[in-house]
C-alpha atoms as a PDB file:
ATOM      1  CA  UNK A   1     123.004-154.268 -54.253  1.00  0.00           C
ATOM      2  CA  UNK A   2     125.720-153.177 -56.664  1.00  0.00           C
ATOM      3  CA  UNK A   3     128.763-152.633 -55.307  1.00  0.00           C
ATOM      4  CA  UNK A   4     129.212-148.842 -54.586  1.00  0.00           C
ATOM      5  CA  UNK A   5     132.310-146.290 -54.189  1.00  0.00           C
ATOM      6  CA  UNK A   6     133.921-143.464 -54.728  1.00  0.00           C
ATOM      7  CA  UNK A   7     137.659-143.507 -56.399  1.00  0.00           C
ATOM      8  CA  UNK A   8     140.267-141.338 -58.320  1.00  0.00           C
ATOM      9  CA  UNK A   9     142.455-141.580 -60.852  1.00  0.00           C
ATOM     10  CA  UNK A  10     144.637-137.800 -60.570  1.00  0.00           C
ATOM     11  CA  UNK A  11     144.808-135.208 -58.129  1.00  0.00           C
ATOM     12  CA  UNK A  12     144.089-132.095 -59.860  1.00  0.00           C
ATOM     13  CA  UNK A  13     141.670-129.492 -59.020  1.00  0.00           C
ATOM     14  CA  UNK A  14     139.394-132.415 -58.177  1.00  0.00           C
ATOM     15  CA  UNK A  15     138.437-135.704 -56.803  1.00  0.00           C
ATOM     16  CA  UNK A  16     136.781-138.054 -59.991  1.00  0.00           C
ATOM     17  CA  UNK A  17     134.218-139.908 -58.903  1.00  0.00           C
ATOM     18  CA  UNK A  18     133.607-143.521 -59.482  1.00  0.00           C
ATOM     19  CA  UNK A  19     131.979-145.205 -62.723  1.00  0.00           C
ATOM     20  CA  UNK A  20     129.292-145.912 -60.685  1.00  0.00           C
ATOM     21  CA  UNK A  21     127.230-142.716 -61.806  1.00  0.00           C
ATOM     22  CA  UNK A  22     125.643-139.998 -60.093  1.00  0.00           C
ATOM     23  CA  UNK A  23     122.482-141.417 -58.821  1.00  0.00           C
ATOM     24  CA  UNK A  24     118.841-142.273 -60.032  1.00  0.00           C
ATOM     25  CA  UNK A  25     116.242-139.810 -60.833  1.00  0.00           C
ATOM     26  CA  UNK A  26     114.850-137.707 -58.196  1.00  0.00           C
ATOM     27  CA  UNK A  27     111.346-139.609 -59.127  1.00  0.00           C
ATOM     28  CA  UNK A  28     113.309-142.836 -58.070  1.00  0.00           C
ATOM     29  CA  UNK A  29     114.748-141.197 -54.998  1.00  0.00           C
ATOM     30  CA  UNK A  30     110.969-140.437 -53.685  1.00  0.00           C
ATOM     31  CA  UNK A  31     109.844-143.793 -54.634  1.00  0.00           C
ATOM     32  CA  UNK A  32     112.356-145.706 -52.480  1.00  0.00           C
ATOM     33  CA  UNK A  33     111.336-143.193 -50.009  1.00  0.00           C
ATOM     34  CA  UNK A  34     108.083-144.518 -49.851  1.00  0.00           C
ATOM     35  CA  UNK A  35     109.204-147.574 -49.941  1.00  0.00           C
ATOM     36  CA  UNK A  36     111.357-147.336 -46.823  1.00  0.00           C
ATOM     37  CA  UNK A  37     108.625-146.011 -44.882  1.00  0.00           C
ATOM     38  CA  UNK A  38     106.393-148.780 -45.467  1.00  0.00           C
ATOM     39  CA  UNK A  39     109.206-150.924 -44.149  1.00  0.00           C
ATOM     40  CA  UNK A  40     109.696-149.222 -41.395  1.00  0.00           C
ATOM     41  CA  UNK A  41     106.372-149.072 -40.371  1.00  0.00           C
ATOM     42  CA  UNK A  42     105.751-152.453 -41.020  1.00  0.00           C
ATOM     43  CA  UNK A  43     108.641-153.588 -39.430  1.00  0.00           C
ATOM     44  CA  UNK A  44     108.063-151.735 -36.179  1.00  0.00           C
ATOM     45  CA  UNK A  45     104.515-152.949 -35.618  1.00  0.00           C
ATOM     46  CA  UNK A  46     106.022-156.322 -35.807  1.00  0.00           C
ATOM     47  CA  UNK A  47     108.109-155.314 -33.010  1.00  0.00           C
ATOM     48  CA  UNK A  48     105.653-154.282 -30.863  1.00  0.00           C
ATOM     49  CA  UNK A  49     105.921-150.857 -30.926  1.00  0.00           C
ATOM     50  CA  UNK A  50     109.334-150.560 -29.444  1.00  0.00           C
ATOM     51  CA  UNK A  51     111.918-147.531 -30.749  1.00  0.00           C
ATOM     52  CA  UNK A  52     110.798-144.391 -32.338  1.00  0.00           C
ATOM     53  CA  UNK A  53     112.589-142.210 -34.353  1.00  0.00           C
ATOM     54  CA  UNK A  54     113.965-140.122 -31.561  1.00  0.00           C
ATOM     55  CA  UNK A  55     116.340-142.974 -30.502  1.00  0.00           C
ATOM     56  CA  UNK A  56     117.644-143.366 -34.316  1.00  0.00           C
ATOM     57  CA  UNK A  57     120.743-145.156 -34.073  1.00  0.00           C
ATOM     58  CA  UNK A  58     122.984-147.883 -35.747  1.00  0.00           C
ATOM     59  CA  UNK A  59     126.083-149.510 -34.627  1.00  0.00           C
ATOM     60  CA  UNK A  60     129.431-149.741 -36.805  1.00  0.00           C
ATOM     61  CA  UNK A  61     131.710-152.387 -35.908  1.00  0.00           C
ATOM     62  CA  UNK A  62     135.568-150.927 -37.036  1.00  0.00           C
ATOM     63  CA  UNK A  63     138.027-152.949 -37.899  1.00  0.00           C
ATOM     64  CA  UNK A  64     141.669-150.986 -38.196  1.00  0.00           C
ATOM     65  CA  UNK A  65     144.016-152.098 -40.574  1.00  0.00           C
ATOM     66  CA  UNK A  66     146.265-149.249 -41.527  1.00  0.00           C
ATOM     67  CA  UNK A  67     147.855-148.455 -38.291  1.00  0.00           C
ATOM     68  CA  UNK A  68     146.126-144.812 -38.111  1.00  0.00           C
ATOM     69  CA  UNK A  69     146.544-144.298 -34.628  1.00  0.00           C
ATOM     70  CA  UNK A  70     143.988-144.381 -31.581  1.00  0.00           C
ATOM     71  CA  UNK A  71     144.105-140.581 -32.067  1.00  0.00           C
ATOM     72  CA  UNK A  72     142.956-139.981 -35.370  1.00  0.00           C
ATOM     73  CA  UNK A  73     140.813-142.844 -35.450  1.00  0.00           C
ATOM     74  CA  UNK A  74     138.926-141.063 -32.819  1.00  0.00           C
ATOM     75  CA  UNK A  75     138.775-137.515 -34.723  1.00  0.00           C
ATOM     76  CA  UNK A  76     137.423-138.884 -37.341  1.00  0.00           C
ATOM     77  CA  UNK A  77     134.782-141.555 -35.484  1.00  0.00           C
ATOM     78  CA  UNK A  78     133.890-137.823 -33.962  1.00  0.00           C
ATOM     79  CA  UNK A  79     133.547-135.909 -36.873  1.00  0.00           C
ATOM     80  CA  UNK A  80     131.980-139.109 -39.372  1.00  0.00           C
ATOM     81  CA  UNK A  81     129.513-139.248 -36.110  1.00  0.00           C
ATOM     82  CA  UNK A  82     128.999-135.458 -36.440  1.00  0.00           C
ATOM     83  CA  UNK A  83     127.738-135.486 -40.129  1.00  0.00           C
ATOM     84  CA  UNK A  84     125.451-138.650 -39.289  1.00  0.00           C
ATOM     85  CA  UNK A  85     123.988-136.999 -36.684  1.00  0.00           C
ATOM     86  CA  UNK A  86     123.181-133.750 -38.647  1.00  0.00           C
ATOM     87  CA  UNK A  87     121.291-136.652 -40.679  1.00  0.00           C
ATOM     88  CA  UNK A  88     119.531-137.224 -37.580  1.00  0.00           C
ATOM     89  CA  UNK A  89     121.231-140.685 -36.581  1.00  0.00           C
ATOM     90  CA  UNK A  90     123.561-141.760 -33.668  1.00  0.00           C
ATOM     91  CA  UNK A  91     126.565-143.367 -34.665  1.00  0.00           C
ATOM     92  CA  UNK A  92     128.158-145.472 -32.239  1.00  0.00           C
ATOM     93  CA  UNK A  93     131.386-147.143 -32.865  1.00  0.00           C
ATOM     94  CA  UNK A  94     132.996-150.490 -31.954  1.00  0.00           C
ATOM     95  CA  UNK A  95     136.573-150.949 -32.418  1.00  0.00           C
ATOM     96  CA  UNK A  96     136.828-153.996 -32.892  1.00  0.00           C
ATOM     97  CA  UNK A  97     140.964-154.016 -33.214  1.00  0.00           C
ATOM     98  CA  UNK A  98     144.012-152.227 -32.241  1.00  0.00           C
ATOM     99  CA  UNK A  99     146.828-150.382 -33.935  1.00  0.00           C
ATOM    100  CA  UNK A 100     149.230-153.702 -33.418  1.00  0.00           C
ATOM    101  CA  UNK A 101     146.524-155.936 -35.373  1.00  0.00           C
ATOM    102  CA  UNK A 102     145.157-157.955 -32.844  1.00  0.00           C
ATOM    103  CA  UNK A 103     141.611-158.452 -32.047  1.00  0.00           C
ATOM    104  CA  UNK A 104     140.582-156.088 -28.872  1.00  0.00           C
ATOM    105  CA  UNK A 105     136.869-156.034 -29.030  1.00  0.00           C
ATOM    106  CA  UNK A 106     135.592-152.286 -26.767  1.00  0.00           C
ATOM    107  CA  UNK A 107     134.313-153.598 -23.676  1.00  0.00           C
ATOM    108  CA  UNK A 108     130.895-151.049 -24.651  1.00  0.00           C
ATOM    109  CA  UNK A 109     130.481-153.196 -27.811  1.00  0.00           C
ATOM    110  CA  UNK A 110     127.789-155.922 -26.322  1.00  0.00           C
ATOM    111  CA  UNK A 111     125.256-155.270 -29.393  1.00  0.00           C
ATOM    112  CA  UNK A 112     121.909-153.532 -28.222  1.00  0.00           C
ATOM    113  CA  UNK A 113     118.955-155.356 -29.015  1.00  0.00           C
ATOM    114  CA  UNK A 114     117.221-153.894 -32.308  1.00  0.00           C
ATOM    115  CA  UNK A 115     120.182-151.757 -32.900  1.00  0.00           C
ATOM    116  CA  UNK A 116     120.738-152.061 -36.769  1.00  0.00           C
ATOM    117  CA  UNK A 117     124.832-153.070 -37.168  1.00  0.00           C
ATOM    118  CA  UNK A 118     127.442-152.453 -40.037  1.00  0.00           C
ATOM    119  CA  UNK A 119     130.733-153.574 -40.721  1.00  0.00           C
ATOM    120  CA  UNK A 120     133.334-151.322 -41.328  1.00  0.00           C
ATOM    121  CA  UNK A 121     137.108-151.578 -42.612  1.00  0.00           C
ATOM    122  CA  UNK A 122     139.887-149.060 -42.819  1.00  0.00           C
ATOM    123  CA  UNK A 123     142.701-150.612 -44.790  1.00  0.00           C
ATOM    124  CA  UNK A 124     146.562-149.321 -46.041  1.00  0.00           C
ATOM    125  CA  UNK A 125     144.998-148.902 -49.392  1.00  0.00           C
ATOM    126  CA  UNK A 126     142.724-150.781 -52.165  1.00  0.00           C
ATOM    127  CA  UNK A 127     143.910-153.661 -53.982  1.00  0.00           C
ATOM    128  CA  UNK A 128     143.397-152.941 -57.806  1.00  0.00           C
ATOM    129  CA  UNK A 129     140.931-155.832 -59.631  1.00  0.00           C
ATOM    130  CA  UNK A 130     140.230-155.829 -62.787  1.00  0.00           C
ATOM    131  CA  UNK A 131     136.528-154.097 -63.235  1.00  0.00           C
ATOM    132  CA  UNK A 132     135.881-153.626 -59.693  1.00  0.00           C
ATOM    133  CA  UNK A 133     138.449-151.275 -58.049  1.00  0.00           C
ATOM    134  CA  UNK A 134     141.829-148.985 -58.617  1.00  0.00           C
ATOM    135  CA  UNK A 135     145.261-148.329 -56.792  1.00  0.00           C
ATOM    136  CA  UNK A 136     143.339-145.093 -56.116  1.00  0.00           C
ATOM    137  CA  UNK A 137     139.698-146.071 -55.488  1.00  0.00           C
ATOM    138  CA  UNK A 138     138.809-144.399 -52.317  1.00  0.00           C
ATOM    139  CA  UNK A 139     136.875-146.983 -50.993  1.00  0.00           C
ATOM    140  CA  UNK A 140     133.656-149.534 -51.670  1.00  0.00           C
ATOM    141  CA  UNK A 141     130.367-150.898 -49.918  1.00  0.00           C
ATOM    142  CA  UNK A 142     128.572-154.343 -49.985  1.00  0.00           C
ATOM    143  CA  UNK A 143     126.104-155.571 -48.461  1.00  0.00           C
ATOM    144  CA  UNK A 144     126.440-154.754 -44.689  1.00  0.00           C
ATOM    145  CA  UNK A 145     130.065-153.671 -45.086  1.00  0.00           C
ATOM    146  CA  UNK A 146     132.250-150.584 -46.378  1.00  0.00           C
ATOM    147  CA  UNK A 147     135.666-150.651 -47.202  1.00  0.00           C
ATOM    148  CA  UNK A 148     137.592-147.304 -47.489  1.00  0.00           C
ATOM    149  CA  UNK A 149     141.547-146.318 -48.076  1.00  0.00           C
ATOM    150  CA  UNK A 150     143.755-144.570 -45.214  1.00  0.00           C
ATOM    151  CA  UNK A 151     146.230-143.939 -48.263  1.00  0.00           C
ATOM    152  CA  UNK A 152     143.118-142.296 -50.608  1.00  0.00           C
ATOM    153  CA  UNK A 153     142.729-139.662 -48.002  1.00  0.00           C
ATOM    154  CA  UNK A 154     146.469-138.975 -46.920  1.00  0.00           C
ATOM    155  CA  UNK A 155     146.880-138.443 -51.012  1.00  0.00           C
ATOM    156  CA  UNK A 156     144.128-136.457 -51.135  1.00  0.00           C
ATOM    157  CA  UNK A 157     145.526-133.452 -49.187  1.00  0.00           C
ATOM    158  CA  UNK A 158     149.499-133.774 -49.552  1.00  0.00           C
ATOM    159  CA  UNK A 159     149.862-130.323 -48.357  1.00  0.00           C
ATOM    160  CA  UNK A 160     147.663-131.427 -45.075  1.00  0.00           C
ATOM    161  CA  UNK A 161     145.188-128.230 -45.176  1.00  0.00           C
ATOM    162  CA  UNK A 162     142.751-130.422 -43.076  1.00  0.00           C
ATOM    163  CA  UNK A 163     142.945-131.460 -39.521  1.00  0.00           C
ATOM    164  CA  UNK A 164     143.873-135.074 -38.968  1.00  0.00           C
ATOM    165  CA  UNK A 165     140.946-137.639 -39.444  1.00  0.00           C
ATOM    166  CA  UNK A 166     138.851-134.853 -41.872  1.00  0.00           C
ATOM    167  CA  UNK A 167     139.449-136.301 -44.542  1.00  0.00           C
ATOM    168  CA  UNK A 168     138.999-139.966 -43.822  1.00  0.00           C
ATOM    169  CA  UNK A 169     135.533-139.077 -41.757  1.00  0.00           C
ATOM    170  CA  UNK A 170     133.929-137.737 -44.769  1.00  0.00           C
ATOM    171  CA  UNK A 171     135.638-141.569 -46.678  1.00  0.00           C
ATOM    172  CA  UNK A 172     133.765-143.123 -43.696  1.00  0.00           C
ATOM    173  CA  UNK A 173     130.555-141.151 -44.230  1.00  0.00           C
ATOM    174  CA  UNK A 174     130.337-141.726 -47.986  1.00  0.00           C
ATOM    175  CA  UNK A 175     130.925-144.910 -48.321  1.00  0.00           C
ATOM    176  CA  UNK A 176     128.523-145.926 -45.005  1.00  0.00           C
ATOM    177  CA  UNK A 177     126.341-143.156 -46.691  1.00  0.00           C
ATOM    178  CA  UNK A 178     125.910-146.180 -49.711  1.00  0.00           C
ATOM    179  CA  UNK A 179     125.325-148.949 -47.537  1.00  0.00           C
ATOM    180  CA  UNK A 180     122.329-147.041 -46.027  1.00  0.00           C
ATOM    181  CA  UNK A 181     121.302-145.092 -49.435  1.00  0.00           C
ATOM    182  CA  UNK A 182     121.051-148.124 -52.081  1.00  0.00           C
ATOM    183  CA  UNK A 183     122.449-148.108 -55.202  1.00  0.00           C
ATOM    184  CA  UNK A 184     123.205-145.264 -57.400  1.00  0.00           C
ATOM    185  CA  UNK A 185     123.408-142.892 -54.205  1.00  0.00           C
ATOM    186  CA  UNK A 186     125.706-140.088 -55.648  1.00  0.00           C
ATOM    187  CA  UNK A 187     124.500-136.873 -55.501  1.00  0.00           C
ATOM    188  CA  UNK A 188     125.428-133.400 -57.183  1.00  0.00           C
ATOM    189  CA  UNK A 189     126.052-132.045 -53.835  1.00  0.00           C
ATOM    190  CA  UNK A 190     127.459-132.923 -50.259  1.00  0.00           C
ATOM    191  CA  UNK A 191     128.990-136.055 -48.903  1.00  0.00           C
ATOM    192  CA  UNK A 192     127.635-138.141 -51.128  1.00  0.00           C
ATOM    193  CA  UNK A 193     129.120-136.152 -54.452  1.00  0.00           C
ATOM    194  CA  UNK A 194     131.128-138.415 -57.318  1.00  0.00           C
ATOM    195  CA  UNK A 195     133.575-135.705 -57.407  1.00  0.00           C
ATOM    196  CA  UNK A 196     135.128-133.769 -54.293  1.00  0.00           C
ATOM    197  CA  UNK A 197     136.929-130.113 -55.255  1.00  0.00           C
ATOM    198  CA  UNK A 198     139.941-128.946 -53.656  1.00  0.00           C
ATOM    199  CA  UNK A 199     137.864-126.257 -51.424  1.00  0.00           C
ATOM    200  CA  UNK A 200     135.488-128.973 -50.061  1.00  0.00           C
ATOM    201  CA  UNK A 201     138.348-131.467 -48.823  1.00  0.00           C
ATOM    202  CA  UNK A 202     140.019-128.680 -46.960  1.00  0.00           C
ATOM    203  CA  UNK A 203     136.800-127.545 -45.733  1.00  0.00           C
ATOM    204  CA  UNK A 204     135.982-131.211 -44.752  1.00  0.00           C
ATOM    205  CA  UNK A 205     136.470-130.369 -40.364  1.00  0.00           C
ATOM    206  CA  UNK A 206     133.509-127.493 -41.342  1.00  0.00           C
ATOM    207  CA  UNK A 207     130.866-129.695 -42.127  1.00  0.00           C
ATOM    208  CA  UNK A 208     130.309-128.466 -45.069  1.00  0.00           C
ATOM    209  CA  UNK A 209     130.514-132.071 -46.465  1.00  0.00           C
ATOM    210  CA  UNK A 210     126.793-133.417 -44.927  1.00  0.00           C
ATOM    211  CA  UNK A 211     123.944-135.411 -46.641  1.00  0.00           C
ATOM    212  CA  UNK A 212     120.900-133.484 -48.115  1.00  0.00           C
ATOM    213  CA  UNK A 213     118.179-133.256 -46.209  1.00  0.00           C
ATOM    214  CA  UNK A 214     116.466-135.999 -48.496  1.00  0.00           C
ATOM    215  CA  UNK A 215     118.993-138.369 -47.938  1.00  0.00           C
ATOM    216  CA  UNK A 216     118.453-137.688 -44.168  1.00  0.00           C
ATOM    217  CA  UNK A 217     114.952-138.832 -44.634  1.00  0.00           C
ATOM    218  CA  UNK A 218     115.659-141.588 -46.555  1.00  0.00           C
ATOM    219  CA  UNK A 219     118.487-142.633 -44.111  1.00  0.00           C
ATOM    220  CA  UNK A 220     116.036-142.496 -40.856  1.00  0.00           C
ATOM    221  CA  UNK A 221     113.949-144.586 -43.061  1.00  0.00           C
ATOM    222  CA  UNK A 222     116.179-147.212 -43.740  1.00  0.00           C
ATOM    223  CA  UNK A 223     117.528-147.508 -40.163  1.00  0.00           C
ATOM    224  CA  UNK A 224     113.879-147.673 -38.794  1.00  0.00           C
ATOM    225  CA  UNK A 225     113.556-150.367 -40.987  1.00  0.00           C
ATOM    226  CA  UNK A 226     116.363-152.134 -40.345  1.00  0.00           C
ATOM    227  CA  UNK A 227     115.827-151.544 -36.280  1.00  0.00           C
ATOM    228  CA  UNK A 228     112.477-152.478 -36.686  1.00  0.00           C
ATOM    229  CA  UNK A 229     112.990-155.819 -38.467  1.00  0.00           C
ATOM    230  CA  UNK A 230     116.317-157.275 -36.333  1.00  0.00           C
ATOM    231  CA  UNK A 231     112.980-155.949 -32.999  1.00  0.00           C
ATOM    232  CA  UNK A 232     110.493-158.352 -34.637  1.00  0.00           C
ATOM    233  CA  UNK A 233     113.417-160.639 -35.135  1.00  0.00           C
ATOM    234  CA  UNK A 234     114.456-161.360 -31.668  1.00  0.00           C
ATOM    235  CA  UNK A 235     110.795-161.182 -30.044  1.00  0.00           C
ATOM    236  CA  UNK A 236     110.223-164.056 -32.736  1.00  0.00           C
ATOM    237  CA  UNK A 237     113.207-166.276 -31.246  1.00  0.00           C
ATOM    238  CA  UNK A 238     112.341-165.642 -27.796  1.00  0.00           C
ATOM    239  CA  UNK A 239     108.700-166.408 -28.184  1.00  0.00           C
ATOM    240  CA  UNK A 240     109.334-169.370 -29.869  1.00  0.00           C
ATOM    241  CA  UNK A 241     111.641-170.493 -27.016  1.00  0.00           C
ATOM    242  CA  UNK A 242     110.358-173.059 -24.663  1.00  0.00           C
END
């Protein structure tokens, strides 16, 4: 998977999206679709039936790097959760680290069996490397894991028009939105846009920054999937147990 993001290079009237590009074809977009459904199928017969999509959820593991408080940490856990869940998936957070650095793992973070889990990391702000990120690229996913900027979304609204954690929800959103969506998972509207406007970011505590509804579908697909196939994996270890 090609390593995914959304970053800026001015302020403007605008938010420029990354070089990534705005997504595939909507042929391609129906054809992963498919795809993902045959997964998750597949992968919950192999788990014996267990889960449906009712009980769509996936755990995020949060580890805090840029001091942003407990308190706006929480707003935007909330509202990130809030735009998932409009997606029709539970979000359910594990701080795994406190404001003074150390490692504090939530005593609710023993991992669920067939839960699907990602890795999430709120840093100061982005290291620039050559061909891969700038001093303003908002933030990046790979793999299992999504990397986003605390300083991306304080520049983003100087004058503070949105409520505190808005902004970096909606950072947390799109860049777990990638992890879940693929490759070339922009979009010419919502939260997973190359380019935010002015009116959106202050808008951003509205939820009117939310995934289409075929990216919902294709999100419920790929959690199935991924619930479905860590299912099969653990009823494989234990029968295979003596």
């Amino acid at each position: 998977m090609k390593q995914q993001g959304l970053g800026t290079r001015s302020w403007g009237s605008g938010i420029k999206g990354s070089r990534f590009g705005m997504g595939g074809t909507e042929f391609g977009a129906l054809l992963r679709l498919a795809i993902l459904l045959m997964r998750s199928a597949t992968a919950l017969a192999a788990a014996s039936g267990s889960g449906s999509e009712r009980d769509l959820a996936i755990t995020v593991r949060v580890y805090e790097y840029a001091h942003v408080g407990r308190g706006t940490l929480t707003a935007a856990e909330k509202q990130a959760a809030f735009i998932f869940r409009k997606a029709g998936l539970a979000m359910r957070w594990c701080n795994m680290t406190t404001d003074s650095g150390e490692n504090l793992m939530d005593s609710s973070c023993v991992q669920p069996a067939g839960h699907a889990t990602l890795n999430l990391r709120i840093v100061p702000r982005i290291k620039a490397e050559a061909g891969a990120t700038a001093d303003s690229t908002m933030g990046f996913a790979w793999g299992n894991s999504a990397t986003v900027s605390f300083h991306w979304g304080k520049a983003a609204d100087p004058k503070g028009h949105a409520l505190s954690g808005d902004i970096l929800a909606c950072v947390i959103a799109h860049e777990i939105g990638h992890l879940l969506l693929g490759p070339n998972s922009h979009s010419p509207t919502g939260i997973m846009k190359g380019e935010w406007s002015t009116e959106e970011l202050q808008g951003a505590g509205w939820g009117r920054l939310v995934f289409t509804p075929q990216q919902g579908e294709l999100i419920r697909a790929e959690v199935l999937a991924r619930s479905g196939e860590r299912r099969a994996s653990i009823a494989q270890t234990h029968a295979s147990q003596p």
